[in-house]
N, C-alpha and C. Protein backbone atom coordinates (compact mmCIF):
# COMPACT_ATOMS: atom_id res chain seq x y z
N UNK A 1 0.84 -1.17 0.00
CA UNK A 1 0.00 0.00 0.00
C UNK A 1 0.89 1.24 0.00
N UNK A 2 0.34 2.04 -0.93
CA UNK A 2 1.08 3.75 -0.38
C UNK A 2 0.69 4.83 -0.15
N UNK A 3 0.61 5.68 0.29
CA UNK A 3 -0.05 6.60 0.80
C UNK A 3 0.33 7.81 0.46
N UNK A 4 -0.15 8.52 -0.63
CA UNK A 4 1.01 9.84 -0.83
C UNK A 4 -0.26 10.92 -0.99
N UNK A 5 0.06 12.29 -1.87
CA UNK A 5 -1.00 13.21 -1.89
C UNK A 5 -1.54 13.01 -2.71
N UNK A 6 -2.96 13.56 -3.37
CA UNK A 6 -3.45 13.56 -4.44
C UNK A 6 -2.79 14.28 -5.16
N UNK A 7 -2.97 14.13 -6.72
CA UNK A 7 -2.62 15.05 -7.31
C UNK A 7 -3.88 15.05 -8.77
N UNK A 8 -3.49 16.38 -9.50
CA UNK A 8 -4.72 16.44 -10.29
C UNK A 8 -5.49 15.58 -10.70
N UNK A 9 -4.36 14.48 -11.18
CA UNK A 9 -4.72 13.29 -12.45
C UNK A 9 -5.54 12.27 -11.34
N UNK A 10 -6.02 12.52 -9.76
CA UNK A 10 -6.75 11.86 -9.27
C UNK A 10 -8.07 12.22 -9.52
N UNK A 11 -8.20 13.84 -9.31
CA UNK A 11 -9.77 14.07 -9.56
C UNK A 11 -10.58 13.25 -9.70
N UNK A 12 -10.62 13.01 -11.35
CA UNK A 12 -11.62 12.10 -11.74
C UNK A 12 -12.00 10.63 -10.98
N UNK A 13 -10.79 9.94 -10.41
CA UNK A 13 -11.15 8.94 -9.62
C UNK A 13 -11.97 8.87 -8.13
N UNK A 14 -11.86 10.12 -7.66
CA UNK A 14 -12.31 10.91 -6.55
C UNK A 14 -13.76 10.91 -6.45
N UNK A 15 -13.93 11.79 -7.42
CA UNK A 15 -15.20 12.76 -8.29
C UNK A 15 -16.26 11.12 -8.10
N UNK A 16 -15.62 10.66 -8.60
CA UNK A 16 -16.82 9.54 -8.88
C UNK A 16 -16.86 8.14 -7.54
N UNK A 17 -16.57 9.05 -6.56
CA UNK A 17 -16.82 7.93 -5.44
C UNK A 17 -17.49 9.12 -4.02
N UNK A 18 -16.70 10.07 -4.40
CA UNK A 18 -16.99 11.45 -3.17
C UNK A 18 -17.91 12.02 -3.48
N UNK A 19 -19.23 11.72 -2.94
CA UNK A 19 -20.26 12.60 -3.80
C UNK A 19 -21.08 14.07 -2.73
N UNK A 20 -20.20 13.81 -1.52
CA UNK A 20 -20.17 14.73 -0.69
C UNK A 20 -19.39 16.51 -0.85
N UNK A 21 -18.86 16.49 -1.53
CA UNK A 21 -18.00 18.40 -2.58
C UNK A 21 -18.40 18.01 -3.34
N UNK A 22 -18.44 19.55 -4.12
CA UNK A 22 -18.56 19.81 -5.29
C UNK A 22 -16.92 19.06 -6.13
N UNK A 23 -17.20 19.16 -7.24
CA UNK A 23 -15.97 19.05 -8.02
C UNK A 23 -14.97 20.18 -8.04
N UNK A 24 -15.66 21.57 -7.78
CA UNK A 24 -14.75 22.79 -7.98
C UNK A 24 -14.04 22.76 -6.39
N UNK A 25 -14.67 22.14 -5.65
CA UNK A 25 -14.27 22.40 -4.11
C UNK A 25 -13.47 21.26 -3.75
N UNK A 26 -13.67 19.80 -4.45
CA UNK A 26 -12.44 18.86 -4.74
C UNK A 26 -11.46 19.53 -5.37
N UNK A 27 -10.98 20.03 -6.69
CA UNK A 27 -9.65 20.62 -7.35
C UNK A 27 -8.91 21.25 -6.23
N UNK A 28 -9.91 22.09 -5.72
CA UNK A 28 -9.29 23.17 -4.92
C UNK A 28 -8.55 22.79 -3.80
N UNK A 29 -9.26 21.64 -3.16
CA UNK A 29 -8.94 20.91 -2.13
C UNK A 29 -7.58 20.15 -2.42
N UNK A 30 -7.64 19.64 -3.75
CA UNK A 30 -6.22 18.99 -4.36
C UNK A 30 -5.25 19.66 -4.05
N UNK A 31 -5.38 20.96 -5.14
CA UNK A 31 -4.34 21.88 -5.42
C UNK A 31 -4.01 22.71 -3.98
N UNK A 32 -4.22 22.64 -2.90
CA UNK A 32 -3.96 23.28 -1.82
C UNK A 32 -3.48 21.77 -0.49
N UNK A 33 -3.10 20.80 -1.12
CA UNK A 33 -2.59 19.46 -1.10
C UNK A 33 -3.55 18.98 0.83
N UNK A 34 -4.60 18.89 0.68
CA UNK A 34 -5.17 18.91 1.58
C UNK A 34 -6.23 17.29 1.47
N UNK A 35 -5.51 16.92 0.28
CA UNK A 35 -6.10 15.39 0.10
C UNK A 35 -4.92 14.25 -0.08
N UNK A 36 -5.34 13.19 1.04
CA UNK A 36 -3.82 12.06 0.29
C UNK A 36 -4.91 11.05 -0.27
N UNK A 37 -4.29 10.14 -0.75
CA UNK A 37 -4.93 8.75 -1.13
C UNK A 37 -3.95 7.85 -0.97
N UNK A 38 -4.86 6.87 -0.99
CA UNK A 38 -4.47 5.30 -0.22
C UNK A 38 -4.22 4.40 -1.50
N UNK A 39 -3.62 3.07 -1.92
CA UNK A 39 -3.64 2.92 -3.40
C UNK A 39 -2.52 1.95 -3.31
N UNK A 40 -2.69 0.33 -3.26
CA UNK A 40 -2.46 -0.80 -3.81
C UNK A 40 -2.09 -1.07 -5.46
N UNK A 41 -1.21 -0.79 -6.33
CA UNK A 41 -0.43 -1.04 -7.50
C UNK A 41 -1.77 -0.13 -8.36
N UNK A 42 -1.60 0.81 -7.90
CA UNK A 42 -2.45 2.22 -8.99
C UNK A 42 -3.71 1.86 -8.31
N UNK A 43 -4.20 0.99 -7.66
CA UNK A 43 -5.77 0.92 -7.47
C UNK A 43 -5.85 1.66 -6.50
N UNK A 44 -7.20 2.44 -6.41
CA UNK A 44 -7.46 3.30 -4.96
C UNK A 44 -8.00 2.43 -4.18
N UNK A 45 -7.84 2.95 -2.94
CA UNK A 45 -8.25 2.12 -1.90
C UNK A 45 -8.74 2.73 -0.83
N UNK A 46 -8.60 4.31 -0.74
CA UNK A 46 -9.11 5.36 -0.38
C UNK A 46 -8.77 6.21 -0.22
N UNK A 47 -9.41 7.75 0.37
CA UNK A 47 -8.67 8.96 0.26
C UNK A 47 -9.15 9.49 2.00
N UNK A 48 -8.39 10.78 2.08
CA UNK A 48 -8.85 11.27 3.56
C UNK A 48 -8.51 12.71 2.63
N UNK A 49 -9.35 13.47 3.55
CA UNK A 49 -9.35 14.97 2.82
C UNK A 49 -9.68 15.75 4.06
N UNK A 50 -8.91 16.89 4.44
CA UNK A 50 -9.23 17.86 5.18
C UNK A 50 -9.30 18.92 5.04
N UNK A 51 -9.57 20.27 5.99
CA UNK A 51 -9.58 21.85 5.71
C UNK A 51 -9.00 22.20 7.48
N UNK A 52 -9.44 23.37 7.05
CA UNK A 52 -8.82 24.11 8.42
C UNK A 52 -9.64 24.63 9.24
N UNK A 53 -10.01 24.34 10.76
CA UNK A 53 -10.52 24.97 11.12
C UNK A 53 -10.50 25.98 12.19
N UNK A 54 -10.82 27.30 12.13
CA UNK A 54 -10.20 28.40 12.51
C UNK A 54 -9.12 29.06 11.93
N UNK A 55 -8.76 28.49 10.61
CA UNK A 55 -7.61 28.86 9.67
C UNK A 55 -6.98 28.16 10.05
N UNK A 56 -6.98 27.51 10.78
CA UNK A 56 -4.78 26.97 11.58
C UNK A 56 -4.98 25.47 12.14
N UNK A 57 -6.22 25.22 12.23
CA UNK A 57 -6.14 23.76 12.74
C UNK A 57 -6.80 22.98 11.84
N UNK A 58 -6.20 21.75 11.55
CA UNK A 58 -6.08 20.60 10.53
C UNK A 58 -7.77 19.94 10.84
N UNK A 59 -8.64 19.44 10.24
CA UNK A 59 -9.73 19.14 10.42
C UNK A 59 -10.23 18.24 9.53
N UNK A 60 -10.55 16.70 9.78
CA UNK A 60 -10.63 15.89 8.79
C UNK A 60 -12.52 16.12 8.68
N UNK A 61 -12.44 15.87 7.38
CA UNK A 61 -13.57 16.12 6.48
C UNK A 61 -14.31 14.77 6.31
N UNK A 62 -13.50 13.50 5.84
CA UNK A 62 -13.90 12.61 4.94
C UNK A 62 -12.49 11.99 5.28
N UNK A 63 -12.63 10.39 5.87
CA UNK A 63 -12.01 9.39 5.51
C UNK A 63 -12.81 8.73 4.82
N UNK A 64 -12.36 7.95 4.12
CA UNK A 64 -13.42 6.54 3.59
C UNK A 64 -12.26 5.72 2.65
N UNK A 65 -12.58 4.33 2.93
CA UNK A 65 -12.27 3.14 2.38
C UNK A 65 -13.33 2.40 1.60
N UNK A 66 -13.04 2.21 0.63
CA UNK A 66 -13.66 1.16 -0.12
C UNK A 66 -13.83 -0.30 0.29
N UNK A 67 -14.83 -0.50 0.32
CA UNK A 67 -15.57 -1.33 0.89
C UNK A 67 -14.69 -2.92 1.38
N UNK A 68 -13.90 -2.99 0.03
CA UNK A 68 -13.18 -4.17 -0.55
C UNK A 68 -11.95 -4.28 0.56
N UNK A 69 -12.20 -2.89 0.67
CA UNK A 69 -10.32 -2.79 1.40
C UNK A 69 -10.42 -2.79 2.58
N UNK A 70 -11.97 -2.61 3.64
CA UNK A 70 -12.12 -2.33 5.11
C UNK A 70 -11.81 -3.34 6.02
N UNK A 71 -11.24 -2.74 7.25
CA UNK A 71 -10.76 -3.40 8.34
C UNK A 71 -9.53 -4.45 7.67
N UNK A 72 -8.90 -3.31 7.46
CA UNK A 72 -7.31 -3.91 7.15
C UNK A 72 -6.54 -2.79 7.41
N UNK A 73 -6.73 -2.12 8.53
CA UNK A 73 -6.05 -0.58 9.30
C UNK A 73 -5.49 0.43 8.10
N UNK A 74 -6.07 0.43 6.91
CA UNK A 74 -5.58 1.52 5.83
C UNK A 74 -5.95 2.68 6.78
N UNK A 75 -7.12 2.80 6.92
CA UNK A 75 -7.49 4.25 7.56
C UNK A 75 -6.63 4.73 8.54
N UNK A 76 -6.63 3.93 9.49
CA UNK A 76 -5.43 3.85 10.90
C UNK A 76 -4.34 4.65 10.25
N UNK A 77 -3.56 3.84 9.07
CA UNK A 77 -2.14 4.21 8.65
C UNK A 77 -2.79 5.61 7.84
N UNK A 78 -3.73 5.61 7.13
CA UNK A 78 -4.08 7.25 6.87
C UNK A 78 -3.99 8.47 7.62
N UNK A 79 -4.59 8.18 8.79
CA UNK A 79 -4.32 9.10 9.76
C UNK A 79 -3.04 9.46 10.52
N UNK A 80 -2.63 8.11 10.46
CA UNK A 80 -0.79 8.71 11.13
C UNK A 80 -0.09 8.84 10.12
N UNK A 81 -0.31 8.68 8.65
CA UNK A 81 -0.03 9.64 7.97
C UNK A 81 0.01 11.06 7.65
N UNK A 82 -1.17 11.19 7.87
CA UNK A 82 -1.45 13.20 8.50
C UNK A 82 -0.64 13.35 9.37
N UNK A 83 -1.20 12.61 10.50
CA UNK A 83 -0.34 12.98 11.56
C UNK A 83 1.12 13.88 11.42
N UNK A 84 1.62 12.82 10.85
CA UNK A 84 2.82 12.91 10.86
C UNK A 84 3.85 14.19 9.70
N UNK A 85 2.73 14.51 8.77
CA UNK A 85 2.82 15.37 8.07
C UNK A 85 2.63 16.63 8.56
C-alpha cells in the first residue's frame, strides 16, 4: 500500500466515489494538497481529505475506504499519515 497526496490526475477517480463536494471544491482541495490517497499497484483504496478549522487547525472532512479494502487498518495508517505530516 502507499499513501502519498493527491494530485490532479486523481480528480476524476475521486469525483466519482466522493459525492459529498462539489468538483470545484475537490480541485481546490487537491491543489492546496489537503487530500492524500491510499492505493495498492495504482488501485485506490481510499482517500482522507481535510480543511482548516479556525484557519490553523487541521480538520478531517472525509475518511473513507472502499468497501473491498475495510478493516485492514488503511485508515489507521491514513491518519498517522497526517499525523505525521
Amino acid at each position: 500500500m502507499k499513501i502519498r497526496f493527491a494530485v490532479k490526475s486523481d480528480i476524476e477517480i475521486l469525483s466519482t466515489y466522493d459525492k459529498h463536494i462539489r468538483i470545484t471544491e475537490l480541485e481546490s482541495s487537491v491543489s492546496l494538497g489537503r487530500v492524500i490517497v491510499a492505493e495498492d499497484n495504482e488501485t485506490l483504496i481510499g482517500w482522507l481529505r481535510w480543511n482548516l478549522f479556525w484557519d490553523n487547525t487541521p480538520f478531517m472532512n472525509m475518511l473513507f475506504i472502499l468497501d473491498q479494502h475495510r478493516s485492514c487498518g488503511y485508515g489507521r495508517k491514513m491518519v498517522a499519515y497526517l499525523e505525521n505530516k
